[in-house]
N, C-alpha and C. Protein backbone atom coordinates (compact mmCIF):
# COMPACT_ATOMS: atom_id res chain seq x y z
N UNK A 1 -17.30 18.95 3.09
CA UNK A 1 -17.04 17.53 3.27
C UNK A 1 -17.75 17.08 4.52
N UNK A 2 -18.36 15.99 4.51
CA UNK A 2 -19.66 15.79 5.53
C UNK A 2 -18.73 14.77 6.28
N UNK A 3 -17.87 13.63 5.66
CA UNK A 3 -17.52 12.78 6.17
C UNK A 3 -16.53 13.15 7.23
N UNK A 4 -16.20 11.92 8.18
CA UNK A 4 -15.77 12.19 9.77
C UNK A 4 -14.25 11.64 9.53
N UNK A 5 -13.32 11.82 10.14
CA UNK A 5 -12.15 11.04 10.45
C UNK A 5 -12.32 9.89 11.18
N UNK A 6 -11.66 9.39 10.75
CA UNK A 6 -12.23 7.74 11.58
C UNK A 6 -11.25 8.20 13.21
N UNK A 7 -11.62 6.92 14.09
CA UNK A 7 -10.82 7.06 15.12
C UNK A 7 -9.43 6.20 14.51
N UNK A 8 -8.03 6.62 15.37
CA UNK A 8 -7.12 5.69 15.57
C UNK A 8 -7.52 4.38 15.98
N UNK A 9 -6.86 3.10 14.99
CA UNK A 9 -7.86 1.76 16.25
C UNK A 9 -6.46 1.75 16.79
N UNK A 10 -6.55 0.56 17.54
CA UNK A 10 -5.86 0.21 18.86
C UNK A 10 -5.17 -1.29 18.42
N UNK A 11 -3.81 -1.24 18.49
CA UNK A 11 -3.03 -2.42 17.53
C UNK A 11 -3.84 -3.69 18.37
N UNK A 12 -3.78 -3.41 19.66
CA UNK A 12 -3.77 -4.57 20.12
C UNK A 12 -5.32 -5.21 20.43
N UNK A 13 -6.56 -4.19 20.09
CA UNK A 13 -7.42 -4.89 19.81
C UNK A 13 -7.75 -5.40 17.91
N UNK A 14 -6.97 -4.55 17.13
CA UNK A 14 -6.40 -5.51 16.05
C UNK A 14 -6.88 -6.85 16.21
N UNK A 15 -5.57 -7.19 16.61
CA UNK A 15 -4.96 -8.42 17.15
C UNK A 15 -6.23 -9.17 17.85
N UNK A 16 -6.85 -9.12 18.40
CA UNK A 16 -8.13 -9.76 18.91
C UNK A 16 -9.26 -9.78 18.49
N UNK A 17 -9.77 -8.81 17.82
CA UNK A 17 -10.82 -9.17 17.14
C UNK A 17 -11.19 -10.18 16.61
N UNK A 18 -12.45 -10.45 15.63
CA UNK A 18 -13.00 -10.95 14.89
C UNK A 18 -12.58 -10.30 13.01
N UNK A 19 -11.77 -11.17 12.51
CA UNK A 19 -11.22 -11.18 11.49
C UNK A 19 -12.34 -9.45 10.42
N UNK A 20 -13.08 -9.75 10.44
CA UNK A 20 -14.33 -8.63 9.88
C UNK A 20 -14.13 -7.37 10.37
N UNK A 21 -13.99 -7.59 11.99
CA UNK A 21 -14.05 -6.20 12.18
C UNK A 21 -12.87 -5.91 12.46
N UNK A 22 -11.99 -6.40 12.28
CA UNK A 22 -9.96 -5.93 11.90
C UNK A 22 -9.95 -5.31 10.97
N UNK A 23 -10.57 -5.99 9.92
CA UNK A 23 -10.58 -5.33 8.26
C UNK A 23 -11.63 -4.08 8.73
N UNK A 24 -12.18 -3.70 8.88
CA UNK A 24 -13.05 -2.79 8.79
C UNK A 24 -12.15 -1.68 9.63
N UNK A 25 -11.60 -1.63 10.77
CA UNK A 25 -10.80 -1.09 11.41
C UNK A 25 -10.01 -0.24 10.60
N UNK A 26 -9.29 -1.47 9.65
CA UNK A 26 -7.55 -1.06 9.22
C UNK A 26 -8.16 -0.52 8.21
N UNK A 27 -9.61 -0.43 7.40
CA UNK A 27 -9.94 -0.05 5.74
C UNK A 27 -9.29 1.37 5.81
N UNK A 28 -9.63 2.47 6.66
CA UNK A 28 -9.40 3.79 6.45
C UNK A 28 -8.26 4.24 6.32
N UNK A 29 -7.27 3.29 6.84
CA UNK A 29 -5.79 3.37 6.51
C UNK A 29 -5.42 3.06 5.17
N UNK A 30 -6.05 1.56 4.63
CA UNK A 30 -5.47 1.44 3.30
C UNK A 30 -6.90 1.74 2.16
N UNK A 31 -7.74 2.72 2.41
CA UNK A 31 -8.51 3.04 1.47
C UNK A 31 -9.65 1.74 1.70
N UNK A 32 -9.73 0.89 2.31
CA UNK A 32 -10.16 -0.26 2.30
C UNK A 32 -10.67 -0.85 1.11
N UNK A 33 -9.32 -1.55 0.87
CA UNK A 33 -9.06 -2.15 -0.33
C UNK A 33 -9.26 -3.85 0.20
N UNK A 34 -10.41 -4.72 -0.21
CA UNK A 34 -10.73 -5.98 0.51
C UNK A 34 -9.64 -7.04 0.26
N UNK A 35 -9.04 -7.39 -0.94
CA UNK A 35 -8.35 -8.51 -0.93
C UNK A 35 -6.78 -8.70 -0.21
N UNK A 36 -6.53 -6.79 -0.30
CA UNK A 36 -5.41 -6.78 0.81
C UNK A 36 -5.66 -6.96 2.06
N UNK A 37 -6.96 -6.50 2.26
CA UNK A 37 -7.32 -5.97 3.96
C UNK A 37 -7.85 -7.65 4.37
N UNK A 38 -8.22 -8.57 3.68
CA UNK A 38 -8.24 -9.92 3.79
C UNK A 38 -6.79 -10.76 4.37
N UNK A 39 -6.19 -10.52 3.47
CA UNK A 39 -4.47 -10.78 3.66
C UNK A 39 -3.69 -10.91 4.93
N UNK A 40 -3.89 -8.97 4.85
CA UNK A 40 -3.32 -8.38 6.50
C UNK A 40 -4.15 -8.85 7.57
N UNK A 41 -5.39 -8.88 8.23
CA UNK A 41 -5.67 -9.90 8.67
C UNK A 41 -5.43 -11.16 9.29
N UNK A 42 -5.66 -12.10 8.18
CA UNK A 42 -4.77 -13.14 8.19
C UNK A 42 -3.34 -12.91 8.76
N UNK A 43 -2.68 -12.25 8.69
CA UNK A 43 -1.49 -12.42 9.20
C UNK A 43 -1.63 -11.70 10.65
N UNK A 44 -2.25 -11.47 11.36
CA UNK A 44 -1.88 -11.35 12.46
C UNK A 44 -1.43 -12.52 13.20
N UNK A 45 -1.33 -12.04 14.27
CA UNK A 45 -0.88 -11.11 15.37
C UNK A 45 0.20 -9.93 15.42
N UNK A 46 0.47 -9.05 14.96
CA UNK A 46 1.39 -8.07 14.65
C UNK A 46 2.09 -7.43 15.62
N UNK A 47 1.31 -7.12 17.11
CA UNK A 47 1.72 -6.62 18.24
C UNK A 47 2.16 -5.05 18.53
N UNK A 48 2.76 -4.91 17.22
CA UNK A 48 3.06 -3.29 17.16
C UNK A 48 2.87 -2.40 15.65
N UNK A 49 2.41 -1.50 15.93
CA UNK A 49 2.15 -0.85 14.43
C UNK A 49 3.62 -0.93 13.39
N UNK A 50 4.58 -0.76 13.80
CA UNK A 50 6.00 -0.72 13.18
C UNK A 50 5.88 -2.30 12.11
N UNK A 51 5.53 -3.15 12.92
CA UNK A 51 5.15 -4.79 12.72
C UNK A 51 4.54 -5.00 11.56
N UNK A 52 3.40 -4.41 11.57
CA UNK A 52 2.11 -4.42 10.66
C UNK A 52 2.09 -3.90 9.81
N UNK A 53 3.03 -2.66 9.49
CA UNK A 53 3.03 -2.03 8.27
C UNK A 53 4.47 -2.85 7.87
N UNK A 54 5.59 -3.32 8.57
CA UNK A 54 5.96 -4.06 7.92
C UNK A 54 5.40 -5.21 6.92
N UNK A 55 4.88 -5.89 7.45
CA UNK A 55 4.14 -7.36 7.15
C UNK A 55 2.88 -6.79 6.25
N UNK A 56 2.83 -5.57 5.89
CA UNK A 56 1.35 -4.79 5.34
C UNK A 56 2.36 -4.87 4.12
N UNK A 57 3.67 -4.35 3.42
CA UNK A 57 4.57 -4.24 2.68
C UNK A 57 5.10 -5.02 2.00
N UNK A 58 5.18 -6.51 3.03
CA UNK A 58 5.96 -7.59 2.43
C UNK A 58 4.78 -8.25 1.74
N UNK A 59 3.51 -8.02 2.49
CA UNK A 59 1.97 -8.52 1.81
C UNK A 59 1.65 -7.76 0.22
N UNK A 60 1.75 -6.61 0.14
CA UNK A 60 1.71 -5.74 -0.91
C UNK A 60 2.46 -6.23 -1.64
N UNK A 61 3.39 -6.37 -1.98
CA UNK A 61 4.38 -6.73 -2.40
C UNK A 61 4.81 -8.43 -3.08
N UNK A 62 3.75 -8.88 -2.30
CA UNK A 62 3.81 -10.61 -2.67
C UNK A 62 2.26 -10.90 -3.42
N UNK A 63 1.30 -10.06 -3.36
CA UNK A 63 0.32 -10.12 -4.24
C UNK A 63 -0.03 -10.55 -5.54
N UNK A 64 -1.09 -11.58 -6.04
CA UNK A 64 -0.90 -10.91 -7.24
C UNK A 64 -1.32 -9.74 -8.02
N UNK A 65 -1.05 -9.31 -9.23
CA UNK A 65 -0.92 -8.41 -9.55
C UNK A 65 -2.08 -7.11 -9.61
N UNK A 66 -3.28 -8.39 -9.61
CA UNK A 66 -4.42 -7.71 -9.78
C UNK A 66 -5.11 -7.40 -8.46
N UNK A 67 -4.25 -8.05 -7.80
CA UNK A 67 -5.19 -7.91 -5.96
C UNK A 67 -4.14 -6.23 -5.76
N UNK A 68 -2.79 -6.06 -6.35
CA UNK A 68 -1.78 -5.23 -6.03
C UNK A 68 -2.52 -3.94 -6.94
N UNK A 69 -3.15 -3.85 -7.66
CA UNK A 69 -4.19 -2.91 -8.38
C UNK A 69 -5.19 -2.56 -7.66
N UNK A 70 -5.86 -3.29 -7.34
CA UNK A 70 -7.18 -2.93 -6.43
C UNK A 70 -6.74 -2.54 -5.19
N UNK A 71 -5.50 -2.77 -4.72
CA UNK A 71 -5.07 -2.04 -3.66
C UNK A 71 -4.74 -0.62 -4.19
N UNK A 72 -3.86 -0.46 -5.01
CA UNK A 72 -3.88 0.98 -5.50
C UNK A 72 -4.85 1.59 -5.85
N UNK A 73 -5.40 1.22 -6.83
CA UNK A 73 -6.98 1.96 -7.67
C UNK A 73 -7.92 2.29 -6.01
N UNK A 74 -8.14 1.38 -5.07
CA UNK A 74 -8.77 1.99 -3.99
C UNK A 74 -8.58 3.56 -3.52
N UNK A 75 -7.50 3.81 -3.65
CA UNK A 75 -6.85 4.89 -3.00
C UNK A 75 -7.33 5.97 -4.56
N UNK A 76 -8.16 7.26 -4.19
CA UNK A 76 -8.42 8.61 -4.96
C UNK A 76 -7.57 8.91 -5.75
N UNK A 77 -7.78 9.38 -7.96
CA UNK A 77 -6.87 9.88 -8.25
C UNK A 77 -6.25 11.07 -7.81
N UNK A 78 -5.08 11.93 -7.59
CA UNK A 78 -4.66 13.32 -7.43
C UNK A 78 -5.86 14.00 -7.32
N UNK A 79 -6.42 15.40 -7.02
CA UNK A 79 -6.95 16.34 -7.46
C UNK A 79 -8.40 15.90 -7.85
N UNK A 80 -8.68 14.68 -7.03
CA UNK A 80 -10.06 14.07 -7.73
C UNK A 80 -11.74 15.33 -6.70
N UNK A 81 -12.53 14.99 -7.41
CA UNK A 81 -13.31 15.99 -6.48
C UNK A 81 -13.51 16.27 -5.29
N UNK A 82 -13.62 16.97 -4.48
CA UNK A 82 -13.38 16.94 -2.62
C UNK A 82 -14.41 16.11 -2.03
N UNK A 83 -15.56 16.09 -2.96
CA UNK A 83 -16.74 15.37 -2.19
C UNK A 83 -16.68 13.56 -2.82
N UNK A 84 -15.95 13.14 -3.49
CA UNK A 84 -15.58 11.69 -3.85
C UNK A 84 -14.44 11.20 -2.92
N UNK A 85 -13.41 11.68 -2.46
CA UNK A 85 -12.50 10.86 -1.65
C UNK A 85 -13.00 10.99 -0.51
N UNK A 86 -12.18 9.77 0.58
CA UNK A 86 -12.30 9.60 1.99
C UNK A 86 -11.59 10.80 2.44
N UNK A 87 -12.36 10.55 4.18
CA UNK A 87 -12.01 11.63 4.76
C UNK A 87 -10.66 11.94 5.31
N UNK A 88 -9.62 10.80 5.04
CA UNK A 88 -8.64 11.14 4.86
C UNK A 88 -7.69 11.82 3.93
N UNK A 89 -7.85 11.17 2.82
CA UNK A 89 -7.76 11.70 1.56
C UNK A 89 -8.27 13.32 1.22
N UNK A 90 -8.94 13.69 2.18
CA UNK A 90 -9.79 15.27 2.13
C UNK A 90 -8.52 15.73 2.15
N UNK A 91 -7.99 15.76 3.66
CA UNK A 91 -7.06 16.09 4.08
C UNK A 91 -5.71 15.94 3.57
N UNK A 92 -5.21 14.47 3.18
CA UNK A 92 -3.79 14.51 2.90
C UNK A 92 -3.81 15.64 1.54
N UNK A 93 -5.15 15.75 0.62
CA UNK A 93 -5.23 16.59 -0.56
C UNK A 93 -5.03 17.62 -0.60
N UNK A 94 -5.24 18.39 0.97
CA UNK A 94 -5.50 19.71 1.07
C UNK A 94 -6.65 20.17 1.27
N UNK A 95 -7.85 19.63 0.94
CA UNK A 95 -9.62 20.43 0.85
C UNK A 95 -9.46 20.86 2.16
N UNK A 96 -8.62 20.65 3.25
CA UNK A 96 -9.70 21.09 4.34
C UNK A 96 -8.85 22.84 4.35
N UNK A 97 -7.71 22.90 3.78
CA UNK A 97 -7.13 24.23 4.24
C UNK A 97 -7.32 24.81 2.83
N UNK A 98 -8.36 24.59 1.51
CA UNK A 98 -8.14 25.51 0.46
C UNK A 98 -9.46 26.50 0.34
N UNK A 99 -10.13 26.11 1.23
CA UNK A 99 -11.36 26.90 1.41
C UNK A 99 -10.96 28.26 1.49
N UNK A 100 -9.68 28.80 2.33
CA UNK A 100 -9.60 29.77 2.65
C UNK A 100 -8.62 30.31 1.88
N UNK A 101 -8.45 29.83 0.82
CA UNK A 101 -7.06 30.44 -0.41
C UNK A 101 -7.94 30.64 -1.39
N UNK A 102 -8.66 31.47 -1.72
CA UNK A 102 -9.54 31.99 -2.82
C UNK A 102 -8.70 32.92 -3.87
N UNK A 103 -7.67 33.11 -3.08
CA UNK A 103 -6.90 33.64 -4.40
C UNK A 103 -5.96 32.97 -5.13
N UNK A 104 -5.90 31.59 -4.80
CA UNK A 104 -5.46 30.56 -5.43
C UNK A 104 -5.80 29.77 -6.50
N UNK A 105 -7.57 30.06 -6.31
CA UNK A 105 -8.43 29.35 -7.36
C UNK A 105 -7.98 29.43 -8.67
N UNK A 106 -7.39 30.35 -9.42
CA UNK A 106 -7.00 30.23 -10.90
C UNK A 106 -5.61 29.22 -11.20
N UNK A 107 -4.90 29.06 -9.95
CA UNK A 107 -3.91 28.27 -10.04
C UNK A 107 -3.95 26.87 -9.90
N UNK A 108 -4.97 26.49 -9.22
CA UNK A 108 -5.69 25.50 -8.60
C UNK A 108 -6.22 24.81 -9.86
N UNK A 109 -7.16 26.05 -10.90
CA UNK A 109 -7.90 25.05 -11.97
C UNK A 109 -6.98 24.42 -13.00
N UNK A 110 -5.64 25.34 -13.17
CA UNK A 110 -4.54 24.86 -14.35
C UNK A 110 -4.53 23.64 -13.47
N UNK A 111 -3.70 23.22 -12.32
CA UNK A 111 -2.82 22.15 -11.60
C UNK A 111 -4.26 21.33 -11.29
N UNK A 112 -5.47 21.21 -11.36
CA UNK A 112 -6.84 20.62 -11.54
C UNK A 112 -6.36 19.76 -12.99
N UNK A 113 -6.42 20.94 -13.95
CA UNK A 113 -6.68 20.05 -15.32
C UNK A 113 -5.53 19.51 -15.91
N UNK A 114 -3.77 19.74 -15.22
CA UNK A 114 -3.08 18.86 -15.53
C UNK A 114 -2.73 17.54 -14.92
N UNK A 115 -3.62 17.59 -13.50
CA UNK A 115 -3.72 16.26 -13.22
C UNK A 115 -4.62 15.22 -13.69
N UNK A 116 -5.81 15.92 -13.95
CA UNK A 116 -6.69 15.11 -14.97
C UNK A 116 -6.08 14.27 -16.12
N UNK A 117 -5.46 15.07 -17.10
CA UNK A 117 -4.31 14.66 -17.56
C UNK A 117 -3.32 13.71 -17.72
N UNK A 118 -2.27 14.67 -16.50
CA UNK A 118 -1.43 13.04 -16.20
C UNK A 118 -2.22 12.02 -15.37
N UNK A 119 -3.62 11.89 -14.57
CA UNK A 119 -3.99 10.46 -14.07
C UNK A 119 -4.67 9.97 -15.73
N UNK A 120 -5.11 10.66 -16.41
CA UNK A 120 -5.31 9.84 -17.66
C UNK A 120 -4.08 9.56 -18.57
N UNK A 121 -3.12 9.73 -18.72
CA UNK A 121 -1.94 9.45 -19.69
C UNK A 121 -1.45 7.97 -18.81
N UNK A 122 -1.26 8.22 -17.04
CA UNK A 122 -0.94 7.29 -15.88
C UNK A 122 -1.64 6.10 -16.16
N UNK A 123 -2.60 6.01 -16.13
CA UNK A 123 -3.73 4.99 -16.13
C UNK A 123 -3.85 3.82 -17.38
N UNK A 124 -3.63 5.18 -18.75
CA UNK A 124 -3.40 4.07 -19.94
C UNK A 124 -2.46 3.53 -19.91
N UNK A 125 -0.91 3.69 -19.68
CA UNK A 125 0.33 3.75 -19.77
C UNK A 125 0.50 2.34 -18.48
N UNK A 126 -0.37 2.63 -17.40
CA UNK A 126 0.55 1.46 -16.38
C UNK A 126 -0.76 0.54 -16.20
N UNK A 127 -2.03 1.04 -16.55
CA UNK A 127 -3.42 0.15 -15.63
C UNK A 127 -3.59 0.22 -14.51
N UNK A 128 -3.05 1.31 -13.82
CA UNK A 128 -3.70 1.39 -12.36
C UNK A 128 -3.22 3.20 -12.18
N UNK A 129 -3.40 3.20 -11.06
CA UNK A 129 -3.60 4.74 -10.43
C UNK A 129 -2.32 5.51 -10.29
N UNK A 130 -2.33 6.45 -10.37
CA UNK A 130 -1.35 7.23 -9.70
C UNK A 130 -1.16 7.08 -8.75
N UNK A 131 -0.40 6.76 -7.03
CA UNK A 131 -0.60 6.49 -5.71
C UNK A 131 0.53 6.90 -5.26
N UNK A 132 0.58 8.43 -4.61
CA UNK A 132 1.72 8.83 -3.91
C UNK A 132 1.80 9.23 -2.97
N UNK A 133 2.83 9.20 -1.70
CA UNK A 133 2.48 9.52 -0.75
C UNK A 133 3.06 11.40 -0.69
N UNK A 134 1.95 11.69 0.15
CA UNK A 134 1.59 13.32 -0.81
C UNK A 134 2.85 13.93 0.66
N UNK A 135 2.33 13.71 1.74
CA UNK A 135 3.73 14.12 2.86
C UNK A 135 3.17 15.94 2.80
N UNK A 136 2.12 16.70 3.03
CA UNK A 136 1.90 17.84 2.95
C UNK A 136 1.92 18.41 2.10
N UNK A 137 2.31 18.16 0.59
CA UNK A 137 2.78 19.08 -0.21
C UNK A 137 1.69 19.19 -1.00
N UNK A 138 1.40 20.30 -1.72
CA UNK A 138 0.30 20.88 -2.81
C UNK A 138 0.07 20.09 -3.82
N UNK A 139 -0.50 19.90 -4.47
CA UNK A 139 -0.91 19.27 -5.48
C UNK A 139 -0.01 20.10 -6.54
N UNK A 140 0.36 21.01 -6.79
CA UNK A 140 1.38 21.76 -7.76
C UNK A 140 2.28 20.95 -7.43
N UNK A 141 2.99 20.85 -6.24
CA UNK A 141 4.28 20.54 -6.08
C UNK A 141 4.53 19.16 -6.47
N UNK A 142 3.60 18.13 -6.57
CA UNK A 142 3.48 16.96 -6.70
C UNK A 142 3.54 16.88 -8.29
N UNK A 143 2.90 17.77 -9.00
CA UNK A 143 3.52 17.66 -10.95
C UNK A 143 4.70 17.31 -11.35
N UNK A 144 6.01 17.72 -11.03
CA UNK A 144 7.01 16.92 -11.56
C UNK A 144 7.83 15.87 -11.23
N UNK A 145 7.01 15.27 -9.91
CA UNK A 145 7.19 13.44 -9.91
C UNK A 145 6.23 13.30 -10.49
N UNK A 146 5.01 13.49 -10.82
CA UNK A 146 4.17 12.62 -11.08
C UNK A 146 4.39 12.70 -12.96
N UNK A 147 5.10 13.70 -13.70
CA UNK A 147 5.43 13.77 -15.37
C UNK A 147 6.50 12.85 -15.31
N UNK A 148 7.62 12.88 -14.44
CA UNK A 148 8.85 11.72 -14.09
C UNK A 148 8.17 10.38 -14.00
N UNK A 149 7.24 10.44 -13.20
CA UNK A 149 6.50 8.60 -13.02
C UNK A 149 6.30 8.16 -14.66
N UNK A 150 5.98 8.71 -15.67
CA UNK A 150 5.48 8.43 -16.68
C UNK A 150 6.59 8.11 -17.82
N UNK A 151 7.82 8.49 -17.55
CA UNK A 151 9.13 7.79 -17.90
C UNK A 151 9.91 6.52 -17.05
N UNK A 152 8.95 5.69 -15.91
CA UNK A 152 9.54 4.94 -15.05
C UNK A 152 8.92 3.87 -15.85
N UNK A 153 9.71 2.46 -15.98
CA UNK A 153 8.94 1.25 -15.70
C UNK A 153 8.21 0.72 -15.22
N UNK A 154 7.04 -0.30 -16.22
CA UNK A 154 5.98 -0.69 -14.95
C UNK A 154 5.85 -1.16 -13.67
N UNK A 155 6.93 -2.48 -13.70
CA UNK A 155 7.62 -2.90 -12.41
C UNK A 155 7.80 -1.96 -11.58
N UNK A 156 8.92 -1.07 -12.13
CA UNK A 156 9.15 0.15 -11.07
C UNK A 156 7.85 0.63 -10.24
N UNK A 157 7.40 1.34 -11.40
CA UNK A 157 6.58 2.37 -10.88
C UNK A 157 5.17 1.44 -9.90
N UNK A 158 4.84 -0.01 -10.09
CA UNK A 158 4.20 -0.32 -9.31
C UNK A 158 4.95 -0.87 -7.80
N UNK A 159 5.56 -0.94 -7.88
CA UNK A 159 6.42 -0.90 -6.90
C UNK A 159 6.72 0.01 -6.01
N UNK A 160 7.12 1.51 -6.24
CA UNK A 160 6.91 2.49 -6.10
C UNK A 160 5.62 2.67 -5.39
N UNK A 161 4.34 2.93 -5.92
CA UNK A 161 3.00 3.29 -5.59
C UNK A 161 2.91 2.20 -4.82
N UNK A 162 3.36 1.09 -4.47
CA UNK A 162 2.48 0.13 -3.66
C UNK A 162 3.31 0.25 -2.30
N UNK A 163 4.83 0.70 -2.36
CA UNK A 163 5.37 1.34 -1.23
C UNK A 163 4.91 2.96 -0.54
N UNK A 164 4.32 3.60 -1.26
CA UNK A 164 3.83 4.89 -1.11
C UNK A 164 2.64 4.66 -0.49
N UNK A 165 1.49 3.27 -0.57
CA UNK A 165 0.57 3.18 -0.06
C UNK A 165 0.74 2.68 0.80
N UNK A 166 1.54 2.10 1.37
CA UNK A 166 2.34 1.46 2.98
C UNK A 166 2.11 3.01 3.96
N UNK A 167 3.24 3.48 3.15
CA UNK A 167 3.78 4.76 3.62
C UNK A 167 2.57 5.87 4.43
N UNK A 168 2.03 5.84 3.09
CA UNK A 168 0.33 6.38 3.36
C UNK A 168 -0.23 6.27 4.74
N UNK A 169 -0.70 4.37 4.59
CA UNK A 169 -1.44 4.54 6.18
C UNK A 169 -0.55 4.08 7.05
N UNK A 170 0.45 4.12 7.26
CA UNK A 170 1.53 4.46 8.32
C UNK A 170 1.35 5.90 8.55
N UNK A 171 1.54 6.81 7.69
CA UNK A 171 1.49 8.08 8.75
C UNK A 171 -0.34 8.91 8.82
N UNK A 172 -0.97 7.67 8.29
CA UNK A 172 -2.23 8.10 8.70
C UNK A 172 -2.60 7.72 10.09
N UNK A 173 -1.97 6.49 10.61
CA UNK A 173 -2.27 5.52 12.27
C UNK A 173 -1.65 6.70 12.59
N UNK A 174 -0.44 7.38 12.48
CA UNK A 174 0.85 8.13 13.01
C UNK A 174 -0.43 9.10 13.64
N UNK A 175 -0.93 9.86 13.05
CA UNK A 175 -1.54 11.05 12.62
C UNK A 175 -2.65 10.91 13.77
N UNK A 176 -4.00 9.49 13.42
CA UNK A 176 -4.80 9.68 14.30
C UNK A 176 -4.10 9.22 15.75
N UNK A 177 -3.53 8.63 15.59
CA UNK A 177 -2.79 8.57 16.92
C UNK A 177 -1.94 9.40 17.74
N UNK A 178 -1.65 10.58 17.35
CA UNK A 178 -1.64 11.61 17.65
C UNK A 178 -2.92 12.58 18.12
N UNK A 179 -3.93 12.55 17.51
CA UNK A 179 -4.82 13.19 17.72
C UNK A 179 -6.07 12.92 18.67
N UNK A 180 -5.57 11.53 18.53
CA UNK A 180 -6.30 11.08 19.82
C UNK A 180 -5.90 11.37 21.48
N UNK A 181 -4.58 11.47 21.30
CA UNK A 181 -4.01 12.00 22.36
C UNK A 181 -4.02 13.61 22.57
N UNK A 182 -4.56 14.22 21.70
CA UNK A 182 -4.06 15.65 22.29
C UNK A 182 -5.91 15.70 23.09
């Protein structure tokens, strides 16, 4: 994977910028998805990250439906190839620690081709993506919410994924902001 981690931005030059380069800032958090990252924006002044992913939520959430899609669909299916998602997405997936589990690979290609799978059964069934917030766990471990999602309602389940993508770049700021400090 060639691509870089972005830096943590800084809430409070957020807040000051030039509307363009806010959105460009916040994209790596929400996949940079434009008609949301337009939105959030607009609503500044936020002042504190706690703020912004609030008001990032209540924005998600008040969308219409198709701007609330392209916010999801932005974000990588499950298990999608290591060299197609962001360089966040490398990571929340796992690529950067499976290099060194080679004896995993046969388990890897089953839990490969049943996510293929359920993001294709997902996709016909709701019109948008699978979008979960993964929280460390394997892509195995993530199979039986994601066969459960496929017995949820659409409402629900977009609802669901569009809170999971809050969730997402909340503990992605969490994350580089941590790492900027060490």
């Amino acid at each position: 994977m060639t691509a870089t981690v972005p830096n943590a931005p800084d809430i409070g030059m957020i807040d000051r910028v030039p509307a363009t380069f806010a959105a460009a800032s916040l994209a790596p958090l929400f996949e940079g998805a434009p008609s949301f990252l337009r939105r959030l924006v607009d609503a500044r002044p936020f002042e504190t990250w706690p703020r912004l992913f609030e008001q990032a939520g209540k924005i998600a959430l008040a969308m219409p439906e198709t701007e609330q899609i392209e916010l999801l669909n932005a974000h990588p299916r499950l298990g999608a190839p290591p060299g197609s998602v962001s360089a966040l997405s490398f990571r929340e997936q796992g690529y950067h620690t499976e290099a060194a589990e080679a004896a995993a690979e046969a388990q890897r290609v089953v839990v490969d081709r049943e996510l293929r799978e359920l993001n294709d059964a997902y996709e016909r069934q709701f019109g948008f993506r699978y979008c979960v917030f993964v929280a460390g766990r394997s892509r195995a471990e993530l199979l039986p919410d994601f066969r459960a999602a496929l017995d949820a309602g659409r409402a629900d389940e977009l609802r669901r994924a569009l809170d999971d993508v809050i969730r997402i770049a909340a503990a992605r700021q969490q994350r580089l902001a941590e790492e900027a400090i060490l």
